[in-house]
N, C-alpha and C. Protein backbone atom coordinates (compact mmCIF):
# COMPACT_ATOMS: atom_id res chain seq x y z
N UNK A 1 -96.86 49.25 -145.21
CA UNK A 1 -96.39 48.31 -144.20
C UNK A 1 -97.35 48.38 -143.02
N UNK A 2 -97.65 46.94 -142.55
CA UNK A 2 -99.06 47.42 -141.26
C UNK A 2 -98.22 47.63 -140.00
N UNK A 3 -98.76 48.41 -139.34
CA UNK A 3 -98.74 48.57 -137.60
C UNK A 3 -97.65 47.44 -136.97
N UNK A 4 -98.76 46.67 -137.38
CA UNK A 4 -97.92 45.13 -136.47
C UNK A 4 -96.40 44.73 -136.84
N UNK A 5 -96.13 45.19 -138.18
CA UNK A 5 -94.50 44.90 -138.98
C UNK A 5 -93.81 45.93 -138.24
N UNK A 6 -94.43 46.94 -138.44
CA UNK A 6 -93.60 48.45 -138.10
C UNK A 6 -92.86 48.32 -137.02
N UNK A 7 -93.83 47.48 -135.68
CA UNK A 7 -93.34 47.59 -134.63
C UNK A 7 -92.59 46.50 -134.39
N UNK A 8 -92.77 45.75 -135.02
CA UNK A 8 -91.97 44.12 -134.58
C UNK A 8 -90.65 44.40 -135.43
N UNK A 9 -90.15 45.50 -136.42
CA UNK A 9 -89.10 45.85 -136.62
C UNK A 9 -88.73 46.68 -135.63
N UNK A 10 -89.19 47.77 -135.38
CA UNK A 10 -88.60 48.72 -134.26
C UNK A 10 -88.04 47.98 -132.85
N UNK A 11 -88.78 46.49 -132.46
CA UNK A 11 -88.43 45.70 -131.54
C UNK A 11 -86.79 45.29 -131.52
N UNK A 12 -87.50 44.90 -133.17
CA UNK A 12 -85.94 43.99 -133.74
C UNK A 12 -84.70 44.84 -133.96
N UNK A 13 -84.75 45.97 -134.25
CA UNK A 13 -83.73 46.99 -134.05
C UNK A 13 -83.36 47.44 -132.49
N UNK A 14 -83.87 47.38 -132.09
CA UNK A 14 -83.81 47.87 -130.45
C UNK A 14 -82.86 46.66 -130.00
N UNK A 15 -83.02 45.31 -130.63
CA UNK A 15 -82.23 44.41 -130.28
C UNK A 15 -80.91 44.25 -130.57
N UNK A 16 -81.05 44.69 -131.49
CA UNK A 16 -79.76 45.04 -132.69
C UNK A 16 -78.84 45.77 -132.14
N UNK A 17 -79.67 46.91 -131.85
CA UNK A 17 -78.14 47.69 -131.07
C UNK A 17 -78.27 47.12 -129.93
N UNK A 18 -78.62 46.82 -129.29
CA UNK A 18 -78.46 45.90 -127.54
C UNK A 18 -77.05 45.20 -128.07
N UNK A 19 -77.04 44.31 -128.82
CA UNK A 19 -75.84 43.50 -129.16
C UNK A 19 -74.74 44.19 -129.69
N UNK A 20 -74.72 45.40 -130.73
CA UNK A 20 -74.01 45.63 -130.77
C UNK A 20 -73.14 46.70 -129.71
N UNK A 21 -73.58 47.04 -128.77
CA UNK A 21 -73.03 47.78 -127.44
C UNK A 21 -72.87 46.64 -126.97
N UNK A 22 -73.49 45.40 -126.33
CA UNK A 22 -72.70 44.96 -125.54
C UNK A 22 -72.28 43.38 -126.16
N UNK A 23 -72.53 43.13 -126.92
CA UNK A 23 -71.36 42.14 -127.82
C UNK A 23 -70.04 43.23 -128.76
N UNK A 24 -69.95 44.04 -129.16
CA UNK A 24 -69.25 44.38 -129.76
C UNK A 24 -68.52 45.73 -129.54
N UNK A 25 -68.80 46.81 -128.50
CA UNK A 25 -68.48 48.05 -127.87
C UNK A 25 -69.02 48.70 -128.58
N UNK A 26 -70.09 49.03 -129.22
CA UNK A 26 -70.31 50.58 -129.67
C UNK A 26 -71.28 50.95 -128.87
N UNK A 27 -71.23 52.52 -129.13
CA UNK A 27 -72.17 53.17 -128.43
C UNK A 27 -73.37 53.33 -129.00
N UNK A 28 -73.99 53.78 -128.27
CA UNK A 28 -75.32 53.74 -128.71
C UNK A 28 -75.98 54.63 -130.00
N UNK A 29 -75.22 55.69 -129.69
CA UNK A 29 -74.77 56.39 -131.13
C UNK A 29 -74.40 56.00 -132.70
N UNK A 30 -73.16 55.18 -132.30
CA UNK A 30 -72.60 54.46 -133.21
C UNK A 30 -73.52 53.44 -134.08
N UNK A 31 -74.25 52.42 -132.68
CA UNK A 31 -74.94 51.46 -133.10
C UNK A 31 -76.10 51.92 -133.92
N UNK A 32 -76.48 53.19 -133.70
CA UNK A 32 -78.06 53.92 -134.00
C UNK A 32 -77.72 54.28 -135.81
N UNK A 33 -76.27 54.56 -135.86
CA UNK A 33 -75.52 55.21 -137.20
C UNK A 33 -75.63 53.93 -137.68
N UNK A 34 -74.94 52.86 -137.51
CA UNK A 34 -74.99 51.60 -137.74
C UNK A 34 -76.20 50.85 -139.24
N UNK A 35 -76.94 50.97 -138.07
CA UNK A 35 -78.43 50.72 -138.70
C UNK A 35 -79.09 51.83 -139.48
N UNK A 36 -78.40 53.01 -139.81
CA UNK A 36 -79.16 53.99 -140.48
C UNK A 36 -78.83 53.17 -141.98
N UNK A 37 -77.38 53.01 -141.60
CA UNK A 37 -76.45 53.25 -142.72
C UNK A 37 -76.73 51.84 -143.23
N UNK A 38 -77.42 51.30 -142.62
CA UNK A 38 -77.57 49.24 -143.19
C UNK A 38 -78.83 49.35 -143.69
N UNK A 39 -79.24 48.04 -144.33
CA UNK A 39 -80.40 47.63 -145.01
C UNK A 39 -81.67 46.92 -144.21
N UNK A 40 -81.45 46.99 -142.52
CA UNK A 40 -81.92 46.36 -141.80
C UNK A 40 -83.37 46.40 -141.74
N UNK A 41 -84.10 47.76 -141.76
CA UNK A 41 -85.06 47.97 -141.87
C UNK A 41 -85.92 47.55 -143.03
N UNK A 42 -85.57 47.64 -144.67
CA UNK A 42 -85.28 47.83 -145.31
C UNK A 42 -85.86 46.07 -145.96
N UNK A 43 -84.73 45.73 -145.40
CA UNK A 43 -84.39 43.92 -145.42
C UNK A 43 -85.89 43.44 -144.69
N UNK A 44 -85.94 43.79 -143.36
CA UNK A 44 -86.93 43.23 -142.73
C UNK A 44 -88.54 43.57 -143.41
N UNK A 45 -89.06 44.67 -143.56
CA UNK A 45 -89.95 44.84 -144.27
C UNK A 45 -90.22 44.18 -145.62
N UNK A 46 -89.47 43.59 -146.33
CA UNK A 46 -89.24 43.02 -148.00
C UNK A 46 -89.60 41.86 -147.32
N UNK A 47 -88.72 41.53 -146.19
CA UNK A 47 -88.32 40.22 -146.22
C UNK A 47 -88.53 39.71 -144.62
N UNK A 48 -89.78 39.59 -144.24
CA UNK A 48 -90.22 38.55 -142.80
C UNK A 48 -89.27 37.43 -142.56
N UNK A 49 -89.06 36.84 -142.88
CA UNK A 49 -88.01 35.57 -142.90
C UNK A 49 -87.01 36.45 -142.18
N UNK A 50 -86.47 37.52 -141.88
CA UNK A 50 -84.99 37.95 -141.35
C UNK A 50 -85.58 37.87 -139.95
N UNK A 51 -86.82 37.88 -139.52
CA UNK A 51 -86.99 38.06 -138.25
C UNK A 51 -86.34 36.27 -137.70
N UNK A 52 -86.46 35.61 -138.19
CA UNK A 52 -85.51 33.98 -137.85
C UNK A 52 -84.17 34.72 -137.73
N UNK A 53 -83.36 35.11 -138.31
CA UNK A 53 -81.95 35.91 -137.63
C UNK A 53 -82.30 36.04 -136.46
N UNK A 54 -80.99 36.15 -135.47
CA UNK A 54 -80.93 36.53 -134.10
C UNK A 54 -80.03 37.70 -134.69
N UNK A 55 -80.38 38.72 -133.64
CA UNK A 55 -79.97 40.17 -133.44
C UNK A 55 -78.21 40.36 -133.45
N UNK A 56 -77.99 39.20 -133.06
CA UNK A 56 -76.46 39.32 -132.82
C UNK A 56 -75.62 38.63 -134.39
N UNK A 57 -76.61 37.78 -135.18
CA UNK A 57 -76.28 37.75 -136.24
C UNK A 57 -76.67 38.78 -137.42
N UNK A 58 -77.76 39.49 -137.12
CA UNK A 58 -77.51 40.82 -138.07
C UNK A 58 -76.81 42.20 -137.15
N UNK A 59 -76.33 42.28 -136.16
CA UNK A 59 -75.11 42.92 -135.55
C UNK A 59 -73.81 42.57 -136.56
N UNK A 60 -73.29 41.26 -136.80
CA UNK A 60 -72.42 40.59 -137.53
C UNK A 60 -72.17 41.11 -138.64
N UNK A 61 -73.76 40.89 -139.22
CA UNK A 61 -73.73 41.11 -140.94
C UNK A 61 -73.75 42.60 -140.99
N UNK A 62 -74.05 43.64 -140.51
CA UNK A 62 -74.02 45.30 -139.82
C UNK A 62 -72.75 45.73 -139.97
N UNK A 63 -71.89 45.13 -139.07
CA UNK A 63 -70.30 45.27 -138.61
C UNK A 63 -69.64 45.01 -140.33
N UNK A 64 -69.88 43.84 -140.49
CA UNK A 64 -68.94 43.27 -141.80
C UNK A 64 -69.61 44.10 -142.91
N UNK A 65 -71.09 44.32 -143.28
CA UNK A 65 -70.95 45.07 -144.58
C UNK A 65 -70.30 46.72 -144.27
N UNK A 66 -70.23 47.14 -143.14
CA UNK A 66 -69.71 48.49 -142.55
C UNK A 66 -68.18 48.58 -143.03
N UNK A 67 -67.66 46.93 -142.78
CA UNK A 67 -66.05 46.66 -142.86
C UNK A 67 -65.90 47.89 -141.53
N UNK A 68 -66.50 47.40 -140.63
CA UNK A 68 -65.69 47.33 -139.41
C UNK A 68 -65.12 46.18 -138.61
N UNK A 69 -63.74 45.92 -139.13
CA UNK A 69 -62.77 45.18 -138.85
C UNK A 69 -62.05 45.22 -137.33
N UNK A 70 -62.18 46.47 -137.36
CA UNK A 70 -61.93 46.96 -135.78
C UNK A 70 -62.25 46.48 -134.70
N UNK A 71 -63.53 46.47 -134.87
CA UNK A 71 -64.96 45.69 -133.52
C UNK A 71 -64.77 44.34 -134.14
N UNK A 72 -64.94 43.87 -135.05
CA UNK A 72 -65.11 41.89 -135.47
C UNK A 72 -64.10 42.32 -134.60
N UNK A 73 -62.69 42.13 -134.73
CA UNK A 73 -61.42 41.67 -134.49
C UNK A 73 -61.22 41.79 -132.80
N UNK A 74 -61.68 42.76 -132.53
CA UNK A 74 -62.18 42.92 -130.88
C UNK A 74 -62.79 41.89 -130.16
N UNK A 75 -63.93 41.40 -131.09
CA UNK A 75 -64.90 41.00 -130.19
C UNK A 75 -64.00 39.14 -130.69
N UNK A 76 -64.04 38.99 -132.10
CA UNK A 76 -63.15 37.64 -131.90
C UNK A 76 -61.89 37.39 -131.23
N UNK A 77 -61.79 38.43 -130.34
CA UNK A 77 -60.51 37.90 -129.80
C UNK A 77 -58.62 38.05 -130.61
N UNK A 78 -59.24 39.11 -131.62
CA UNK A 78 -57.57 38.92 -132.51
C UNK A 78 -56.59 40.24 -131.81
């Protein structure tokens, strides 16, 4: 993977948890576990095209493959 991907993921994760602390309450901790535990990195390296996602829509897809129902349901308002 070159330099230039490496970092324009590390960007895109940095964004990732931005949203999910303050769109969705986790901590920074949480959010950091979050993304260990997801395909984000993973996804983005395979697949350039995810960088068109906004951060708050792979926050979304993060939360829901986690089945944290808890935070969606928080943040939609249920």
């Amino acid at each position: 993977m070159s330099m230039i991907i490496q970092k324009d993921i590390e960007i895109m994760v940095q964004h990732i948890i931005r949203e999910l602390i303050k769109e969705f309450g986790k901590s920074e901790t949480e959010a950091k576990e979050l993304i260990q535990k997801s395909d984000v990195v993973r996804s983005l390296a395979k697949d350039p095209m995810g960088f068109h996602e906004s951060p708050y829509h792979w926050a979304l897809s993060i939360l829901t493959d986690a089945d944290d129902i808890e935070a969606l349901e928080r943040h939609l308002g249920f």
